[in-house]
PDB file of N, CA and C in Angstrom:
ATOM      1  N   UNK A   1     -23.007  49.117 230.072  1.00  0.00           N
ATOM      2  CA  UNK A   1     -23.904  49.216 231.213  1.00  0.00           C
ATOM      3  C   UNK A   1     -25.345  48.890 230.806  1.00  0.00           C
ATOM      4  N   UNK A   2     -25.775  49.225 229.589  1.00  0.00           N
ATOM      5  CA  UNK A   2     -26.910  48.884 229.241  1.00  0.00           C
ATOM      6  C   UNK A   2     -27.315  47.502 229.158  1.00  0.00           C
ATOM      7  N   UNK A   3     -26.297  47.089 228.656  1.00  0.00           N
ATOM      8  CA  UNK A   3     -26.368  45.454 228.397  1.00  0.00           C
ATOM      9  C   UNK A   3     -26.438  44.899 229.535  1.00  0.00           C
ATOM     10  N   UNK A   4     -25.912  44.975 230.534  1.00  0.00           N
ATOM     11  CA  UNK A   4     -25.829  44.118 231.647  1.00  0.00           C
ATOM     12  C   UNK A   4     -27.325  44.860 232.200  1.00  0.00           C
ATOM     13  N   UNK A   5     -27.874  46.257 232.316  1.00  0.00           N
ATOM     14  CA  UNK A   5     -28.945  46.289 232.730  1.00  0.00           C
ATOM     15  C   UNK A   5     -30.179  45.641 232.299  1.00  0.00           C
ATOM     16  N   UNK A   6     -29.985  45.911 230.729  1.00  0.00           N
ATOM     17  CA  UNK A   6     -31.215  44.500 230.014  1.00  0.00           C
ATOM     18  C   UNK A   6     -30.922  43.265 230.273  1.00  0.00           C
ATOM     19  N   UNK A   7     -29.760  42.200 230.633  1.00  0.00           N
ATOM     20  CA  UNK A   7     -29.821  41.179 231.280  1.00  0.00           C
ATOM     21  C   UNK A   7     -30.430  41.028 232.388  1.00  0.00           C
ATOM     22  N   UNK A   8     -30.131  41.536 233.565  1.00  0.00           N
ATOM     23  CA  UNK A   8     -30.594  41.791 234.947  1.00  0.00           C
ATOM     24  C   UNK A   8     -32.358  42.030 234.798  1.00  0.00           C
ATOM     25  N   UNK A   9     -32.954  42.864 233.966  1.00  0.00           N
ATOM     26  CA  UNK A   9     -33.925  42.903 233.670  1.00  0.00           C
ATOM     27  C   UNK A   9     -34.856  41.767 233.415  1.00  0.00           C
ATOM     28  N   UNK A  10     -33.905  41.155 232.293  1.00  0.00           N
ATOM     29  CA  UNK A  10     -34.519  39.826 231.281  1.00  0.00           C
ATOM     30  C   UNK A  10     -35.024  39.045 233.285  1.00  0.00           C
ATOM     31  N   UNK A  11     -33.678  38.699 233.480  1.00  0.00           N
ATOM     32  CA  UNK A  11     -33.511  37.541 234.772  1.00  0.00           C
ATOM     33  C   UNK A  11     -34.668  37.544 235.550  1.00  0.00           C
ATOM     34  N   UNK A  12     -34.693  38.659 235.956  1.00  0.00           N
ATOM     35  CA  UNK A  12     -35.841  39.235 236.940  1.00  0.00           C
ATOM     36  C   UNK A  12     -37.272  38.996 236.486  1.00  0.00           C
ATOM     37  N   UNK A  13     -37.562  39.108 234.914  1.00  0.00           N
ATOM     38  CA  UNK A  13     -39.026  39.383 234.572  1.00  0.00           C
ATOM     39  C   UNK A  13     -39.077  37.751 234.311  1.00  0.00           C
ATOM     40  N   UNK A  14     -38.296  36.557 234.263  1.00  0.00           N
ATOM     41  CA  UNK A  14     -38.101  35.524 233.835  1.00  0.00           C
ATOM     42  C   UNK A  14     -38.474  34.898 234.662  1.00  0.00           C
ATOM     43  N   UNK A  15     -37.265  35.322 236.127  1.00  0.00           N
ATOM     44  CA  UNK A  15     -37.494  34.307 237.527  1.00  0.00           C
ATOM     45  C   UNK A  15     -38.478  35.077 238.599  1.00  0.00           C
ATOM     46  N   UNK A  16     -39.574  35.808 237.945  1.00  0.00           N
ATOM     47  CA  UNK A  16     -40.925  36.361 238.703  1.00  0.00           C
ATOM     48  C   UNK A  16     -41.837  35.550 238.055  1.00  0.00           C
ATOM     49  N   UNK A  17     -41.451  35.264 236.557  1.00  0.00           N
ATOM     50  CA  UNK A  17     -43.180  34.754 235.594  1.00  0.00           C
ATOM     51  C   UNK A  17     -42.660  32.710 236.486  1.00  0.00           C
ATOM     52  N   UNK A  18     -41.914  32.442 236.596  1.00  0.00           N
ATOM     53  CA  UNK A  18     -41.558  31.054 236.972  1.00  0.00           C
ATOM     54  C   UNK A  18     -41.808  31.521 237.904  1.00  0.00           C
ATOM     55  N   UNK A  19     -41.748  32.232 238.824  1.00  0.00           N
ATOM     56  CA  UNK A  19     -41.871  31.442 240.685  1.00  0.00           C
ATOM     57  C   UNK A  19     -43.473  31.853 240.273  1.00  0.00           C
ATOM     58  N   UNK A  20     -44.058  32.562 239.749  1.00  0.00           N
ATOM     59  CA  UNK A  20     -45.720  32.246 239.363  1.00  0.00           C
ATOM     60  C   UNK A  20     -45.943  31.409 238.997  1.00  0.00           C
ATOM     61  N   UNK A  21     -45.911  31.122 237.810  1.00  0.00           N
ATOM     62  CA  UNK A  21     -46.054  29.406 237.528  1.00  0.00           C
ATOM     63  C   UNK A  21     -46.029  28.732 239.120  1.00  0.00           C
ATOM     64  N   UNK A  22     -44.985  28.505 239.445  1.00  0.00           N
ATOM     65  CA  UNK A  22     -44.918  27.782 239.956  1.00  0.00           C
ATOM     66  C   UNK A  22     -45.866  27.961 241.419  1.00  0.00           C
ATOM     67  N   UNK A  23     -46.021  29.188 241.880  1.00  0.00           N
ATOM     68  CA  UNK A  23     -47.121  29.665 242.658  1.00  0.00           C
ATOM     69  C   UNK A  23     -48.202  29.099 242.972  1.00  0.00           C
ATOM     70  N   UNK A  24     -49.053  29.090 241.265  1.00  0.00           N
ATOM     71  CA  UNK A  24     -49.966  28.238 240.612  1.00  0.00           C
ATOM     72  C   UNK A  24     -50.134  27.036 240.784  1.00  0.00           C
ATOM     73  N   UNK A  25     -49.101  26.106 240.371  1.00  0.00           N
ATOM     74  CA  UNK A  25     -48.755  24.933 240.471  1.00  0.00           C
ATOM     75  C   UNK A  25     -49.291  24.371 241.745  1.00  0.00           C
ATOM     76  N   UNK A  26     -48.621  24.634 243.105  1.00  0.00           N
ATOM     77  CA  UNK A  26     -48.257  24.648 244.320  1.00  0.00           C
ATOM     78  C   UNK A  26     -49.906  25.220 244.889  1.00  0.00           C
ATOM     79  N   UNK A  27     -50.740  25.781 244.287  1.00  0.00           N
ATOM     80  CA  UNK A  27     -51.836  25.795 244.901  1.00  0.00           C
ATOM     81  C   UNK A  27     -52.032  27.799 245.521  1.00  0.00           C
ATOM     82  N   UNK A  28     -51.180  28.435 245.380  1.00  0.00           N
ATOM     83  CA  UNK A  28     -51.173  29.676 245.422  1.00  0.00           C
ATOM     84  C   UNK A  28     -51.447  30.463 244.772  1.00  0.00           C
ATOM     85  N   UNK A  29     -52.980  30.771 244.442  1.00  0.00           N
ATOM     86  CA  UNK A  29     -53.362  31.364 243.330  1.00  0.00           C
ATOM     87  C   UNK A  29     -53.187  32.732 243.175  1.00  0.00           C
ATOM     88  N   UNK A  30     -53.346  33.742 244.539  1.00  0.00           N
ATOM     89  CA  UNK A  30     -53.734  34.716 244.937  1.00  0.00           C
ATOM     90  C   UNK A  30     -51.823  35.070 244.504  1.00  0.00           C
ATOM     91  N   UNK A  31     -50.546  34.708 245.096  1.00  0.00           N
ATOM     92  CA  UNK A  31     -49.717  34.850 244.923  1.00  0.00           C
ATOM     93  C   UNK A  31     -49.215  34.826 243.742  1.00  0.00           C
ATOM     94  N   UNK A  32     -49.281  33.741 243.203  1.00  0.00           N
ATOM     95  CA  UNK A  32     -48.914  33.328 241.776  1.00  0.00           C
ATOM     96  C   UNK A  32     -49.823  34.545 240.531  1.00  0.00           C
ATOM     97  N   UNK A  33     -50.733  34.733 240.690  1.00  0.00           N
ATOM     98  CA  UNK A  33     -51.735  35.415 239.600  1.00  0.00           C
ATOM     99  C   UNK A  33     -50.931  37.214 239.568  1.00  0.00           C
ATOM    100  N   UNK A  34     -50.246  37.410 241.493  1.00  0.00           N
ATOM    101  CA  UNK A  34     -49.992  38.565 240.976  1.00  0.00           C
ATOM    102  C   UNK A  34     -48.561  38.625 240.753  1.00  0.00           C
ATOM    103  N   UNK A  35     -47.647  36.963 240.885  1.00  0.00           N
ATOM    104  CA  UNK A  35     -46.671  37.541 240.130  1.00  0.00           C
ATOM    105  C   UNK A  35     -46.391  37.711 238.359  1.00  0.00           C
ATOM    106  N   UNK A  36     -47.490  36.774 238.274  1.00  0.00           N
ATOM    107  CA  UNK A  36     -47.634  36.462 236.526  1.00  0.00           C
ATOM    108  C   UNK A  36     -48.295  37.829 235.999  1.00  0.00           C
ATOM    109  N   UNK A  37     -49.181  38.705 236.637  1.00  0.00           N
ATOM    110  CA  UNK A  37     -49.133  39.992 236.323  1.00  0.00           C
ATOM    111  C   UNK A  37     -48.401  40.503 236.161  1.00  0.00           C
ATOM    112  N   UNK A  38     -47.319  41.052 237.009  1.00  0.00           N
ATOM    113  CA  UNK A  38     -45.966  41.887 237.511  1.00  0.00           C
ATOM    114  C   UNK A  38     -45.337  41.382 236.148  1.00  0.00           C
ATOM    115  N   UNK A  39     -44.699  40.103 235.834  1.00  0.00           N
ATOM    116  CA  UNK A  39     -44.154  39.753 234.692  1.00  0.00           C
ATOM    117  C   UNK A  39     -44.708  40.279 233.048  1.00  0.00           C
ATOM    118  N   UNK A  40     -46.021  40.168 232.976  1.00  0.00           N
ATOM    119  CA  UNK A  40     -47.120  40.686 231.937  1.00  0.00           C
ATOM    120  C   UNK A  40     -46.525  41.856 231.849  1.00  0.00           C
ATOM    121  N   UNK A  41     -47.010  42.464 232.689  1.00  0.00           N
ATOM    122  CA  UNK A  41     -46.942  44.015 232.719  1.00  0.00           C
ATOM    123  C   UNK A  41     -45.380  44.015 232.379  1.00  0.00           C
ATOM    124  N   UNK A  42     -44.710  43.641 232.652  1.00  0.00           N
ATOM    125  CA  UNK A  42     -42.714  43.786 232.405  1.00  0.00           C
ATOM    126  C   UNK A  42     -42.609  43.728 231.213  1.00  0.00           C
ATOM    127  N   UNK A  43     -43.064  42.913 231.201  1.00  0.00           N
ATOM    128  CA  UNK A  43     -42.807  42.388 229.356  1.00  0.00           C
ATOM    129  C   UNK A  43     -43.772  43.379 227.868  1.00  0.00           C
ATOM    130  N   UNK A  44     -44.606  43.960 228.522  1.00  0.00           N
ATOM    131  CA  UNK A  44     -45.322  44.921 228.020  1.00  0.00           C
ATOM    132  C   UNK A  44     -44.465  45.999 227.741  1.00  0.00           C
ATOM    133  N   UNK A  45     -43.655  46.454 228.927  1.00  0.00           N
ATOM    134  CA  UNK A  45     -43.410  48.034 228.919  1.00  0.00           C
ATOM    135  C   UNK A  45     -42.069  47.468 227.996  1.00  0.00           C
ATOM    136  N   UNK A  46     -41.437  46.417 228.232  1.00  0.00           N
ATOM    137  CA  UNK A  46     -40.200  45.771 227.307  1.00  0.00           C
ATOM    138  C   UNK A  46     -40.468  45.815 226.083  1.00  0.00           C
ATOM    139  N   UNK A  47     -41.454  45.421 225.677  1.00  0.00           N
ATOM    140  CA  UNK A  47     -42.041  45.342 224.678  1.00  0.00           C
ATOM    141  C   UNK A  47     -42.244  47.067 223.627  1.00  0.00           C
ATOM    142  N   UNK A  48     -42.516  48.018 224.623  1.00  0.00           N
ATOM    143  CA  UNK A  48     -42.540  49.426 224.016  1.00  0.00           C
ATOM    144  C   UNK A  48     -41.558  50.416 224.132  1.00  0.00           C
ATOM    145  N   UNK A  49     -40.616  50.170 223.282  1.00  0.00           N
ATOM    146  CA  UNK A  49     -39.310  51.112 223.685  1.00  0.00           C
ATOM    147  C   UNK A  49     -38.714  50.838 224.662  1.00  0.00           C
ATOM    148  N   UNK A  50     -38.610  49.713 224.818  1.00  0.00           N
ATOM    149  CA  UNK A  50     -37.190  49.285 225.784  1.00  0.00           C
ATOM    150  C   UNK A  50     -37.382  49.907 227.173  1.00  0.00           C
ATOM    151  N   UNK A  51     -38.667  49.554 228.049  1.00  0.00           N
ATOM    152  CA  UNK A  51     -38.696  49.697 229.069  1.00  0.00           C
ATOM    153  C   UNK A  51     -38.883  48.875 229.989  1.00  0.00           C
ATOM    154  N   UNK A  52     -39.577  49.056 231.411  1.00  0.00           N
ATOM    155  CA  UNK A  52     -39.252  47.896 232.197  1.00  0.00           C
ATOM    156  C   UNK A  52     -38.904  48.244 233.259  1.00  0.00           C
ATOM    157  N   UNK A  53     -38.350  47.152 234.280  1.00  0.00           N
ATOM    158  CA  UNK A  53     -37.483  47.696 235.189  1.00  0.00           C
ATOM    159  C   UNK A  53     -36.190  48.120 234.677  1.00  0.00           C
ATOM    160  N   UNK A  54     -35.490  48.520 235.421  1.00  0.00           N
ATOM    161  CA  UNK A  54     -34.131  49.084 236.188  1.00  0.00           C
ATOM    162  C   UNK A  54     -34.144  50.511 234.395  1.00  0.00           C
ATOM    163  N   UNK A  55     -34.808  51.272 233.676  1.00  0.00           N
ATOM    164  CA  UNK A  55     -34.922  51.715 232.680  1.00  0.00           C
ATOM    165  C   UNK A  55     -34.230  53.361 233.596  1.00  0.00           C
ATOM    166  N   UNK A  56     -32.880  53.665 232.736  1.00  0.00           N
ATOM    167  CA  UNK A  56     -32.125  54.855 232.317  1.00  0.00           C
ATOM    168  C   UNK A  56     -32.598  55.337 232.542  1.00  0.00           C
ATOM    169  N   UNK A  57     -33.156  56.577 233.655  1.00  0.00           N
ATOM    170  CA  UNK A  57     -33.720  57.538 233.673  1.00  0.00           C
ATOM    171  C   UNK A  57     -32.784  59.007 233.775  1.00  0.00           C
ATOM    172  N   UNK A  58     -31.754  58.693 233.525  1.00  0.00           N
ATOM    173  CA  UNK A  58     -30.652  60.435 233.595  1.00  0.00           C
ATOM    174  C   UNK A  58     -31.440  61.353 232.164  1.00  0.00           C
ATOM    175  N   UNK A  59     -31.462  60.584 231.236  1.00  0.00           N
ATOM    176  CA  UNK A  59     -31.744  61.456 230.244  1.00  0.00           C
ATOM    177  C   UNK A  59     -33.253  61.999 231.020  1.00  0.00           C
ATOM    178  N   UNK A  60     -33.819  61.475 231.124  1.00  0.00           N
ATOM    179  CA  UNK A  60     -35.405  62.510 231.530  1.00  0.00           C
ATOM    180  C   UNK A  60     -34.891  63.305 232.688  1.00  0.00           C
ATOM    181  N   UNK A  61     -34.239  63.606 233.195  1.00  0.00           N
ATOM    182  CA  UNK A  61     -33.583  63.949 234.051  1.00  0.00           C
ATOM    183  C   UNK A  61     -32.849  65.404 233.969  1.00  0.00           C
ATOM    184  N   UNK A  62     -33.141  65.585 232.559  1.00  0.00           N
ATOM    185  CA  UNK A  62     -32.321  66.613 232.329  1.00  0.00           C
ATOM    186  C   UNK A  62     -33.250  68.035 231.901  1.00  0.00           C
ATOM    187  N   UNK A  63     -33.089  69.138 232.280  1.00  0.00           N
ATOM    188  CA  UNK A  63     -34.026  70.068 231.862  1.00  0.00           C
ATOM    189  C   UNK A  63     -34.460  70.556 230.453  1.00  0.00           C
ATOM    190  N   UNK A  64     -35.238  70.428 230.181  1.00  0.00           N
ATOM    191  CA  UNK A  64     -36.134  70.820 229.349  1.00  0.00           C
ATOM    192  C   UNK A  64     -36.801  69.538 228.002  1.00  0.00           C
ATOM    193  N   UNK A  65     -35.973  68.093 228.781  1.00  0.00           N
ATOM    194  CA  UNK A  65     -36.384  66.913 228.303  1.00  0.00           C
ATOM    195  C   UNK A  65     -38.129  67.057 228.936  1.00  0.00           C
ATOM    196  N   UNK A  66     -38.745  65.950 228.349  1.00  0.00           N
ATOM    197  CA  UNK A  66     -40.180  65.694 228.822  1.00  0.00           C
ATOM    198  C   UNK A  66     -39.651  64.106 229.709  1.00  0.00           C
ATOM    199  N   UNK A  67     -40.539  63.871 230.943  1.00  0.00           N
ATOM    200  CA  UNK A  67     -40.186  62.960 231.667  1.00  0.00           C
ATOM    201  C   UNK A  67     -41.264  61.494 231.115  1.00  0.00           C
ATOM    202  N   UNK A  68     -42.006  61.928 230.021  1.00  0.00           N
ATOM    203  CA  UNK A  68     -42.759  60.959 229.974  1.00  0.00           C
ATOM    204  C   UNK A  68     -42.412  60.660 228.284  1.00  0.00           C
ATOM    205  N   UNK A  69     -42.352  59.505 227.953  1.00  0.00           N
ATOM    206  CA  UNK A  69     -41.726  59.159 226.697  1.00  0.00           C
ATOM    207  C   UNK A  69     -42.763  59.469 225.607  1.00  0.00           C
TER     208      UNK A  69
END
């Protein structure tokens, strides 16, 4: 399950930084700038302990875990 969730992840932070680009391209700056953010920022939290979107949250979930990593 994990695996297919870090795929789905990858896809998503991949085909957001391209339809920016391409945003850009096309003359949509205002659009494009904030999807190439959204992607930045993805790839950041990916970047620190395997976060991101669609990120496991049962374990914080559980009492007397801390919800913030």
């Amino acid at each position: 399950m994990k695996r297919t969730r870090r795929t789905a992840r990858d896809f998503v932070i991949w085909a957001v930084a391209t339809g920016g680009l391409v945003a850009l391209v096309l003359g949509w700056g205002i659009i494009g700038g904030i999807l190439l953010a959204f992607a930045l920022y993805q790839l950041v939290l990916v970047s620190k302990r395997d976060g991101g979107l669609f990120v496991d949250q049962r374990a914080a979930d559980r009492p007397g875990k801390p919800t913030v990593g």
